[in-house]
Protein backbone atom coordinates (compact mmCIF):
# COMPACT_ATOMS: atom_id res chain seq x y z
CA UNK A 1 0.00 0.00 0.00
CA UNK A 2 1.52 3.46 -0.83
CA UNK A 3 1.16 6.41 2.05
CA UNK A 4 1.14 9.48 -0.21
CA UNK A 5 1.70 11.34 3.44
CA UNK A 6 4.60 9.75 4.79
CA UNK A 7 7.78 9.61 5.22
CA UNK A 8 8.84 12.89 5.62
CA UNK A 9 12.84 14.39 5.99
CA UNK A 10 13.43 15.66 9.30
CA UNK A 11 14.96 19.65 8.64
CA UNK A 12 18.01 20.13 9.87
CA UNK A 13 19.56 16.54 10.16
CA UNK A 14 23.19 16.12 8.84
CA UNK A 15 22.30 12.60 7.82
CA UNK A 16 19.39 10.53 6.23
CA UNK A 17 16.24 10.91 8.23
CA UNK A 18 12.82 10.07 7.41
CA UNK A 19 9.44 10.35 9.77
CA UNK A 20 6.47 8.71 9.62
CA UNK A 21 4.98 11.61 11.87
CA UNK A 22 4.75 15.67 10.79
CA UNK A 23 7.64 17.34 12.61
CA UNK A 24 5.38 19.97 14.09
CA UNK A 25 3.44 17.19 15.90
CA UNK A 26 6.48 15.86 17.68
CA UNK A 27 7.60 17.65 20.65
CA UNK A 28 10.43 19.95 20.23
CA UNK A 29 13.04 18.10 22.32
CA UNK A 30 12.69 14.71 20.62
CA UNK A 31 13.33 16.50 17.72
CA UNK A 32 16.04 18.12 19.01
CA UNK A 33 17.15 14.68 20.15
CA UNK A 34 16.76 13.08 17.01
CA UNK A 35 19.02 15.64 14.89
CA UNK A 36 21.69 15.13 18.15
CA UNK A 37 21.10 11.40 16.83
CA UNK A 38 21.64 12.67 13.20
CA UNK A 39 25.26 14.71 13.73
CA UNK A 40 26.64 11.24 15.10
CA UNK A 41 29.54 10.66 12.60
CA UNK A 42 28.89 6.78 12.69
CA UNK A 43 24.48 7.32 11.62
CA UNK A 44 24.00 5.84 8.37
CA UNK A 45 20.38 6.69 8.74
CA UNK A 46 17.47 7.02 11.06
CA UNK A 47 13.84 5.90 10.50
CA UNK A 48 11.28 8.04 12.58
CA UNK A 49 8.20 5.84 13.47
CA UNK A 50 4.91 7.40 14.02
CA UNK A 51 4.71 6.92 18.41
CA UNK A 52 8.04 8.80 18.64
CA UNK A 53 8.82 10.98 21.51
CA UNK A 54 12.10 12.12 24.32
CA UNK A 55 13.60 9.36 25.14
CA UNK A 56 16.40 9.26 28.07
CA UNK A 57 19.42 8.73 25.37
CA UNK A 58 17.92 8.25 22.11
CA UNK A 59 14.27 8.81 21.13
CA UNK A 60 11.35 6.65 21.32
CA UNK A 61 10.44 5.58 17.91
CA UNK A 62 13.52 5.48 16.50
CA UNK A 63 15.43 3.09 14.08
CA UNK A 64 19.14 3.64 14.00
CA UNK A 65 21.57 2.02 11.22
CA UNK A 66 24.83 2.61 11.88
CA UNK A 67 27.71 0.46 10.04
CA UNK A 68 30.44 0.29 12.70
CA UNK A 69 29.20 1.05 15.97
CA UNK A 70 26.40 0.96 18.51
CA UNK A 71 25.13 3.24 21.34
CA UNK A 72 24.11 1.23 24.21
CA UNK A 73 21.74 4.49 25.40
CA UNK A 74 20.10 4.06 22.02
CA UNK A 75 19.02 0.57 22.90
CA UNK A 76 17.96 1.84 26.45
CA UNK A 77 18.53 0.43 30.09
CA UNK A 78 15.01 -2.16 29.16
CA UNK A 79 17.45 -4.39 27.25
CA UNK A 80 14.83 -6.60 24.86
CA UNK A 81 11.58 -4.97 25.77
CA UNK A 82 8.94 -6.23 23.85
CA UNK A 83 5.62 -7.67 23.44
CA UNK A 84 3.77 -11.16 23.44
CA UNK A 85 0.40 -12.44 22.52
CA UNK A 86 -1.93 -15.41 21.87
CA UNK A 87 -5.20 -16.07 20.77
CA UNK A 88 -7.74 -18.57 22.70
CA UNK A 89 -10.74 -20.65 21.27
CA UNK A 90 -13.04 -18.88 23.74
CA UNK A 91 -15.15 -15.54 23.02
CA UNK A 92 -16.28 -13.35 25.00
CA UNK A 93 -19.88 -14.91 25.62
CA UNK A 94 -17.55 -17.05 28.14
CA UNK A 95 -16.69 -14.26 30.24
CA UNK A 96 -17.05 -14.44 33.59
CA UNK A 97 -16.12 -13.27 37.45
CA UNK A 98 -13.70 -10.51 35.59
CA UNK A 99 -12.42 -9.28 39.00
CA UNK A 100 -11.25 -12.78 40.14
CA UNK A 101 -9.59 -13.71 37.00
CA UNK A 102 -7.44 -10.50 37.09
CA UNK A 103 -6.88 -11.64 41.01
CA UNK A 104 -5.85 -14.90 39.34
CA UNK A 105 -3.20 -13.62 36.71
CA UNK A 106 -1.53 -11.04 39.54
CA UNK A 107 -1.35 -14.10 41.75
CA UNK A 108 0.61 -16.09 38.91
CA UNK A 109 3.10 -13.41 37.44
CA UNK A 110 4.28 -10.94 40.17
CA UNK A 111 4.07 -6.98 39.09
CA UNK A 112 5.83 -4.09 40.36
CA UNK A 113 9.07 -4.58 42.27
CA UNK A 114 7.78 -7.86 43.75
CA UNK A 115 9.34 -11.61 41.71
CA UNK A 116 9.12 -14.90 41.81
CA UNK A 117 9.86 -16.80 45.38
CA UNK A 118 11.43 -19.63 43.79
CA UNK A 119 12.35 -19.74 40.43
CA UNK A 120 9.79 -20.85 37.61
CA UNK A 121 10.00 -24.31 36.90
CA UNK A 122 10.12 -23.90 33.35
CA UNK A 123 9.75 -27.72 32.53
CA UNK A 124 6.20 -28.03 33.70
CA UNK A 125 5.64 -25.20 31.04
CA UNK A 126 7.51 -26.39 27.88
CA UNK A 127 10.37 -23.92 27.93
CA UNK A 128 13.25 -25.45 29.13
CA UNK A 129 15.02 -26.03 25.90
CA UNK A 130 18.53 -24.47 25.97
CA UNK A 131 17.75 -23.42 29.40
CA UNK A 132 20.60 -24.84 31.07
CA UNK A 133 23.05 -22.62 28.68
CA UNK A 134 21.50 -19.72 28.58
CA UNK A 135 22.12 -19.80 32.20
CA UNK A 136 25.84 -21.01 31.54
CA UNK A 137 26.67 -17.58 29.83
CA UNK A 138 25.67 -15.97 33.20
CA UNK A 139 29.24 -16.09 34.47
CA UNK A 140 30.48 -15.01 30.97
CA UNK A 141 28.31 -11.79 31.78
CA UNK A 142 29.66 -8.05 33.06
CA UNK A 143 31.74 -8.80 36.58
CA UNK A 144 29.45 -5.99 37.87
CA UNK A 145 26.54 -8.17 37.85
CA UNK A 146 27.87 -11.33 39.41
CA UNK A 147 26.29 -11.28 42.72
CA UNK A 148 22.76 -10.79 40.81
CA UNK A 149 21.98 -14.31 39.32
CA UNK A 150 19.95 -15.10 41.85
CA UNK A 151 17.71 -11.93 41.64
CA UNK A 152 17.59 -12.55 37.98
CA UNK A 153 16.73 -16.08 38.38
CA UNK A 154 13.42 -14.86 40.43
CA UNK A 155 12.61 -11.87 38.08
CA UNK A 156 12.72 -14.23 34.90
CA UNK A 157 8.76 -14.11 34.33
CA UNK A 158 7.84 -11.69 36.45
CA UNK A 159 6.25 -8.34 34.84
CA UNK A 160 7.83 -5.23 36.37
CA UNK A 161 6.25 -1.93 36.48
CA UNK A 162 5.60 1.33 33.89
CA UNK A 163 3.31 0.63 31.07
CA UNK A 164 4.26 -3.32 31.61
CA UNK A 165 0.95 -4.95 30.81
CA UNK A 166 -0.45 -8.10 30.89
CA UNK A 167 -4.68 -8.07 29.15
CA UNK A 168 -7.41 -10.15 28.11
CA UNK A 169 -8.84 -8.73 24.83
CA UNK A 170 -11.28 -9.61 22.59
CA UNK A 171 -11.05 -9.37 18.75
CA UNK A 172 -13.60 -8.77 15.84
CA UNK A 173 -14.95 -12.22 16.15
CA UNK A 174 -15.51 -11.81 19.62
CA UNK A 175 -12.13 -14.10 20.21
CA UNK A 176 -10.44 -13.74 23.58
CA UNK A 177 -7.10 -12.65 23.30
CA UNK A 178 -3.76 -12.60 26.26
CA UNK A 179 -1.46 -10.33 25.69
CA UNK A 180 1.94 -8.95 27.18
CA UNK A 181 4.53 -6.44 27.64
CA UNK A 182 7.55 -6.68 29.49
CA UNK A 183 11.57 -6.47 29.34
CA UNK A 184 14.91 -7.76 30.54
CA UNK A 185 13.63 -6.80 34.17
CA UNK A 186 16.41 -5.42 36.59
CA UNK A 187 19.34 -7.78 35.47
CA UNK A 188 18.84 -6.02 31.55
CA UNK A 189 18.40 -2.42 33.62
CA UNK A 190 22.37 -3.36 35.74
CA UNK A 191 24.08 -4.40 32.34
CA UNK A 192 22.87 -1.28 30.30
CA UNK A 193 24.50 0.93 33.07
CA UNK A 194 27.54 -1.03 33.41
CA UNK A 195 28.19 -0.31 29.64
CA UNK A 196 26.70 2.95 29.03
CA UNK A 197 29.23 4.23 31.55
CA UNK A 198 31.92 2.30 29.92
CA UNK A 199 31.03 3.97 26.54
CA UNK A 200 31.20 7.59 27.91
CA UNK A 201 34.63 7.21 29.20
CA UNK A 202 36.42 5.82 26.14
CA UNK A 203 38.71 8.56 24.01
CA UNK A 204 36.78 9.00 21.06
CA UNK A 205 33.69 9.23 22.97
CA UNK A 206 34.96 12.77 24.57
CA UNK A 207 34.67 15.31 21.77
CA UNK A 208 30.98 14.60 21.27
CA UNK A 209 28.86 18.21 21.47
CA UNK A 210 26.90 18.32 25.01
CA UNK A 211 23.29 17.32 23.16
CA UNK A 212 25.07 13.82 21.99
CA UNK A 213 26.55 12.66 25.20
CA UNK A 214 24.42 10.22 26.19
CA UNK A 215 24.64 9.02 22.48
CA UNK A 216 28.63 7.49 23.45
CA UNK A 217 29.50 4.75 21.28
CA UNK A 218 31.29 1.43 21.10
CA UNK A 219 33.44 1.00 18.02
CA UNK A 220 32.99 -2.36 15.58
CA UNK A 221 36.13 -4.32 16.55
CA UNK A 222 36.89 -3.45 20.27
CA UNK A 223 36.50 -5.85 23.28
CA UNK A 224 34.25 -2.79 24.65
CA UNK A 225 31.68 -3.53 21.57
CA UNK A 226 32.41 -7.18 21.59
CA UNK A 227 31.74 -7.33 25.93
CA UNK A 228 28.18 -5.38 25.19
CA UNK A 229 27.37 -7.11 22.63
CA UNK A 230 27.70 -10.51 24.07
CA UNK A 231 25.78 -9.20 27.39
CA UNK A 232 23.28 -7.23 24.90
CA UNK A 233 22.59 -10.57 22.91
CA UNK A 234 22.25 -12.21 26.33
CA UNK A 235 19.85 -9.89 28.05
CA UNK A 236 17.25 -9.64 24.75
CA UNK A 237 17.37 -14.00 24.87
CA UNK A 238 16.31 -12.93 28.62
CA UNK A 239 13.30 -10.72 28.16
CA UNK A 240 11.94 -13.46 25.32
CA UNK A 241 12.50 -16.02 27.48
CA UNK A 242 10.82 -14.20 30.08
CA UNK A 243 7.73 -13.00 28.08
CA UNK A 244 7.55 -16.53 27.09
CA UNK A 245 7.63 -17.84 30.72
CA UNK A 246 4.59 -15.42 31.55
CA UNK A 247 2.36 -16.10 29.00
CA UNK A 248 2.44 -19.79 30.01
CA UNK A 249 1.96 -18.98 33.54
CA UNK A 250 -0.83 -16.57 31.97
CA UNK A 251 -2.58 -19.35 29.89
CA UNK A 252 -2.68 -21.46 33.19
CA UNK A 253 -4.43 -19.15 34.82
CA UNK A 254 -6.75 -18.13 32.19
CA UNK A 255 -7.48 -22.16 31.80
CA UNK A 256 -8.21 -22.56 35.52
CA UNK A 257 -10.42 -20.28 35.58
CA UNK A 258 -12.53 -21.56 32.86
CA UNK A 259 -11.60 -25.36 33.46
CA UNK A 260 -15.41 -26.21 32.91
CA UNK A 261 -14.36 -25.36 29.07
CA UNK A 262 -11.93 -27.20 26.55
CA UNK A 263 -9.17 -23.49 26.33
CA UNK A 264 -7.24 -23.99 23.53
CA UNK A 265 -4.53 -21.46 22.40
CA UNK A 266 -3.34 -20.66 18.93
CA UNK A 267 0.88 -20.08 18.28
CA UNK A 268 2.61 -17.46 20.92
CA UNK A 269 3.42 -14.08 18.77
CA UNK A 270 6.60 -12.77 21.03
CA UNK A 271 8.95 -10.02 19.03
CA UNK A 272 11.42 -7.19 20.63
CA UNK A 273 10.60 -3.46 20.40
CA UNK A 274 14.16 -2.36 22.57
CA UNK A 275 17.13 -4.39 20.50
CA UNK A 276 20.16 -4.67 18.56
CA UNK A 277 20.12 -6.64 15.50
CA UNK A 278 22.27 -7.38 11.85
CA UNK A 279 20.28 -6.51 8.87
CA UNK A 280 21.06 -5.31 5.13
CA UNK A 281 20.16 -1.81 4.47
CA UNK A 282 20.57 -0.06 1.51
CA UNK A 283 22.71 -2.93 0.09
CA UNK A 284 25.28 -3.13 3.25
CA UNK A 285 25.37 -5.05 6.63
CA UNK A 286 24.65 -2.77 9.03
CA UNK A 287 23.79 -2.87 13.05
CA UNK A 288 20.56 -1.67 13.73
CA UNK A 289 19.07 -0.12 16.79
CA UNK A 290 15.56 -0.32 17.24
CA UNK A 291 14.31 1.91 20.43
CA UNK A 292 10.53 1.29 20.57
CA UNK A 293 10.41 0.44 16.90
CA UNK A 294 9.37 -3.61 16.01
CA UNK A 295 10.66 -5.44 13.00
CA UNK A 296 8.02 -5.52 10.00
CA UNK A 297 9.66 -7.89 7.64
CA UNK A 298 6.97 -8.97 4.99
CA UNK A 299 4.70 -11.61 6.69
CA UNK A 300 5.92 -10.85 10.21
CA UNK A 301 3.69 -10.64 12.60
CA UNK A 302 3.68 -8.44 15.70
CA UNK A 303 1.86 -6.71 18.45
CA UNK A 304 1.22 -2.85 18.44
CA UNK A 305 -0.15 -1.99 21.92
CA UNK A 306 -2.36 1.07 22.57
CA UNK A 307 -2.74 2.76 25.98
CA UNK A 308 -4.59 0.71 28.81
CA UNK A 309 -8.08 1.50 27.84
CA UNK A 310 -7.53 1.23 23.76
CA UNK A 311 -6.65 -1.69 22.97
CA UNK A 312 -4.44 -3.15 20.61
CA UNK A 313 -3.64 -3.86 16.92
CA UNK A 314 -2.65 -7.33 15.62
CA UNK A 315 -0.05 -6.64 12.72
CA UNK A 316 1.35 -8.22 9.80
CA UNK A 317 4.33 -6.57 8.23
CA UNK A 318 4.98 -5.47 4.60
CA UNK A 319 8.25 -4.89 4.11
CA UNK A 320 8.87 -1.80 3.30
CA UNK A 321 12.66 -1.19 2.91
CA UNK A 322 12.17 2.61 3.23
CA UNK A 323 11.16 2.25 7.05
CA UNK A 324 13.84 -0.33 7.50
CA UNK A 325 11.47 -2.61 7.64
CA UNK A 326 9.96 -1.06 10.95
CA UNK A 327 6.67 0.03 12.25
CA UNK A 328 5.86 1.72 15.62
CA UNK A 329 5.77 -0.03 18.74
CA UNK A 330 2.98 1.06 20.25
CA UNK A 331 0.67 4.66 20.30
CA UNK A 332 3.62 6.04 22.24
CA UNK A 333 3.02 8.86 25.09
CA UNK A 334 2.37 12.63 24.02
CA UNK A 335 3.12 13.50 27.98
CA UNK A 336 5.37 12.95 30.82
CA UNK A 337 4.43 10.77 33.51
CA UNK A 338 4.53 13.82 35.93
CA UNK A 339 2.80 15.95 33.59
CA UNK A 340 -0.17 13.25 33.45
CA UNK A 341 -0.67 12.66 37.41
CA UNK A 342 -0.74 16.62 37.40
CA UNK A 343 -3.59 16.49 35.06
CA UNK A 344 -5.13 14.05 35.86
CA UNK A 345 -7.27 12.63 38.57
CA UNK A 346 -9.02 9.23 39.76
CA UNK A 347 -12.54 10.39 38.59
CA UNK A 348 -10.61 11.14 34.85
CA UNK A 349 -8.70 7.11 35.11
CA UNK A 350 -12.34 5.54 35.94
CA UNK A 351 -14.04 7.67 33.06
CA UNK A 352 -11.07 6.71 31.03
CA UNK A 353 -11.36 3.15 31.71
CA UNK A 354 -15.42 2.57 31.48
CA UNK A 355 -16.25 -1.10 32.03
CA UNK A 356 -12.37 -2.55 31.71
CA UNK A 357 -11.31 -3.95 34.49
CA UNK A 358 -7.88 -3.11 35.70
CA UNK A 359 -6.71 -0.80 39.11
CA UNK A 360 -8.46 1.92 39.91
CA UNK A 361 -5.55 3.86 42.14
CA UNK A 362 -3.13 6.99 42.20
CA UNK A 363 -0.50 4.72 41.16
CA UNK A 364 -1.45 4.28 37.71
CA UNK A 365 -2.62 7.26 36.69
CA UNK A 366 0.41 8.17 35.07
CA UNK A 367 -0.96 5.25 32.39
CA UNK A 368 -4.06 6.85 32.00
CA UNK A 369 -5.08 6.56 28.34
CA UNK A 370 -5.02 10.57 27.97
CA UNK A 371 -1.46 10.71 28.65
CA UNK A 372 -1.00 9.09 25.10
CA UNK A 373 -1.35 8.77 21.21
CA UNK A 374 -4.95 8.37 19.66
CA UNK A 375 -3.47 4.58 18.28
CA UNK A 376 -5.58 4.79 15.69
CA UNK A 377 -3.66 7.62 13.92
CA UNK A 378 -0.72 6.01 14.79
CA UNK A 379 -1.87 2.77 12.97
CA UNK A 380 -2.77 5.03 10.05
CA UNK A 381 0.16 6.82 9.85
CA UNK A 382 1.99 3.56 8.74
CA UNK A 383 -0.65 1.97 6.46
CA UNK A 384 2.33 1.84 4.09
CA UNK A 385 4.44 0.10 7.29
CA UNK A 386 2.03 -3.07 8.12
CA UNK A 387 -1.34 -4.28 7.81
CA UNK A 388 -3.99 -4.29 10.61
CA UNK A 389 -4.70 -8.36 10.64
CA UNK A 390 -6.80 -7.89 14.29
CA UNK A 391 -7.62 -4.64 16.34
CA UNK A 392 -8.21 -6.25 19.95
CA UNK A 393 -10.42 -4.32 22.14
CA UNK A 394 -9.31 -4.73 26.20
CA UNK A 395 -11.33 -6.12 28.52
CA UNK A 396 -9.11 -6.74 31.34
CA UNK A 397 -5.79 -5.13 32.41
CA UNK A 398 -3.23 -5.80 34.67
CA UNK A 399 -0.58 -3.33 35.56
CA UNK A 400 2.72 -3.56 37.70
């Protein structure tokens, strides 16, 4: 499909940058972040997707190509952040005791700060292929993180907090829907830091202008690149493995609860929106950053949430070499959280929210649907990025 709207150039960018949003709709310092991207000597070129907005480091919605380096603050401290969902047999005319099948998914996946007691036995679920080495590499990890295995060990399939999410939706055939969003917990969070400061403090990092210093770089061919990117490649393996974990502790909830009925569930859909990865752009092998940006690859599949009370879209992606073959990775916010709990109040989170069951509390109203995107612009915005396959209405939310 062609979007005779987008892209756009960004003004004022010293290297190739396209949007898929009008610059006078993005807030002035993500643009001013995303030219600071731009000057970067190493920037091949930077895809703008349409949810973007200041990031800490590099912008939200942003796709970075660079031949022979990476930033680790592009990728953010959420090391392999992404998304995961799954489609059940049952529709919503089996709905029932909403309230106590929340109480039952918040009883199976801890949120917030709180994480597993004992670590998930992942062979009752299915997932323990290659589990043993993946937790072999541990030792192989930073030496700054070595007394955190165990903490990491417990946080594997547990939520966290933010705009983590874990709903039951239902889509146009009235088809119940779980879905997901979490990250490389606290261990991803310890690595990032451990590297980022690494980055700053090497030579050619130190002549970068003030706006770029959080953009510090490793170089292609140092141990510094090689160290992150082993820990990098080891922390996004965490946060699928962990989304993975969840959504099987999710789907035996959600069968408990309706054990009267047959629940079957259709193929996991579990991709990245906060990772490194090697692709061919414009003809050359490049590393490419993706911060709050998913792959669309033709055919791929993916989830694009909204806010808490807007559902979701269901995706398939069309290639489109222009975008890097990325779409957005979710409505993205158009406040602050401190601007939003200034704004807004309990009575504006329960009129947000209708009938959807989630929280009702001062803690989350910094998610409050008003604080973001309409999604549906968003989604339009990049008709020429992917195709809407589902749009999944909520019906049940929790939040960390």
């Amino acid at each position: 499909m062609t979007n005779h709207e987008f892209p756009v150039p960004l003004r004022g960018s010293k290297t190739d940058t396209l949007m898929w949003a009008h610059e006078h709709e993005v807030e002035s310092q993500a643009v001013q972040q995303l030219r600071a991207i731009g000057n970067l000597p190493w920037v091949h070129g930077i895809r703008v997707m349409p949810d973007v907005h200041l990031g800490k480091g590099a912008t939200v919605g942003s796709v970075i190509a660079m031949e022979q380096a990476i930033s680790p603050n592009a990728v953010g401290v959420d090391i392999g952040c992404g998304v995961s969902a799954v489609r059940t047999n049952l529709t919503v005319e089996h709905l029932d005791r909403l309230p106590q099948l929340r109480a039952s998914l918040e009883n199976a996946i801890p949120v917030g700060f709180n994480s597993h007691e004992d670590p998930v036995n992942v062979r009752k679920l299915g997932l323990d292929r290659g589990w043993t080495n993946f937790w072999g590499q541990f030792k192989n990890l930073h030496s700054g993180v070595q007394d955190r295995e165990k903490r990491a060990h417990q946080q594997m399939g547990s939520l966290g907090g933010g705009n983590h999410f874990i709903e039951v939706c239902s889509d146009s055939e009235g088809r119940l829907w779980l879905t997901l969003h979490s990250g490389s917990r606290n261990i991803g969070k310890e690595l990032a830091e451990q590297h980022i400061a690494i980055a700053k403090g090497l030579p050619h990092n130190q002549d970068l202008p003030k706006e770029a210093r959080d953009l510090a770089v490793f170089l292609k061919g140092s141990p510094e690149m090689d160290a992150y990117r082993r820990d990098l490649s080891w922390a996004q393996e965490y946060a699928l493995r962990s989304r993975a974990i969840m959504m099987g502790l999710a789907k035996q909830a959600f069968a408990k609860h309706y054990e009267q009925l047959n629940v079957v569930f259709d193929s996991d859909i579990n991709v990245h929106h906060n990772y490194v990865a090697e692709e061919i752009i414009d003809g050359r092998e490049m590393l490419v950053t993706r911060k709050g940006a998913i792959r669309a690859g033709k055919g791929d599949l993916a989830l694009i949430p909204g806010s808490m009370g807007t559902g979701s879209f269901i995706v398939r992606g069309l290639g489109n070499d222009a975008s890097y073959q990325s779409a957005s990775h979710g409505a993205g916010r158009k406040m602050s959280r401190s601007e939003a709990k200034r704004r807004f109040t309990l009575d504006d989170l329960n009129e947000q929210m209708g009938s959807i069951e989630s929280r009702r509390d001062t803690a989350v109203i910094d998610e409050i649907p008003g604080a973001y995107k309409d999604i549906h612009s968003v989604i339009a915005a990049q008709s020429d990025l992917v195709d809407v396959v589902e749009h999944l209405q909520t019906l049940l939310c929790v939040k960390g």
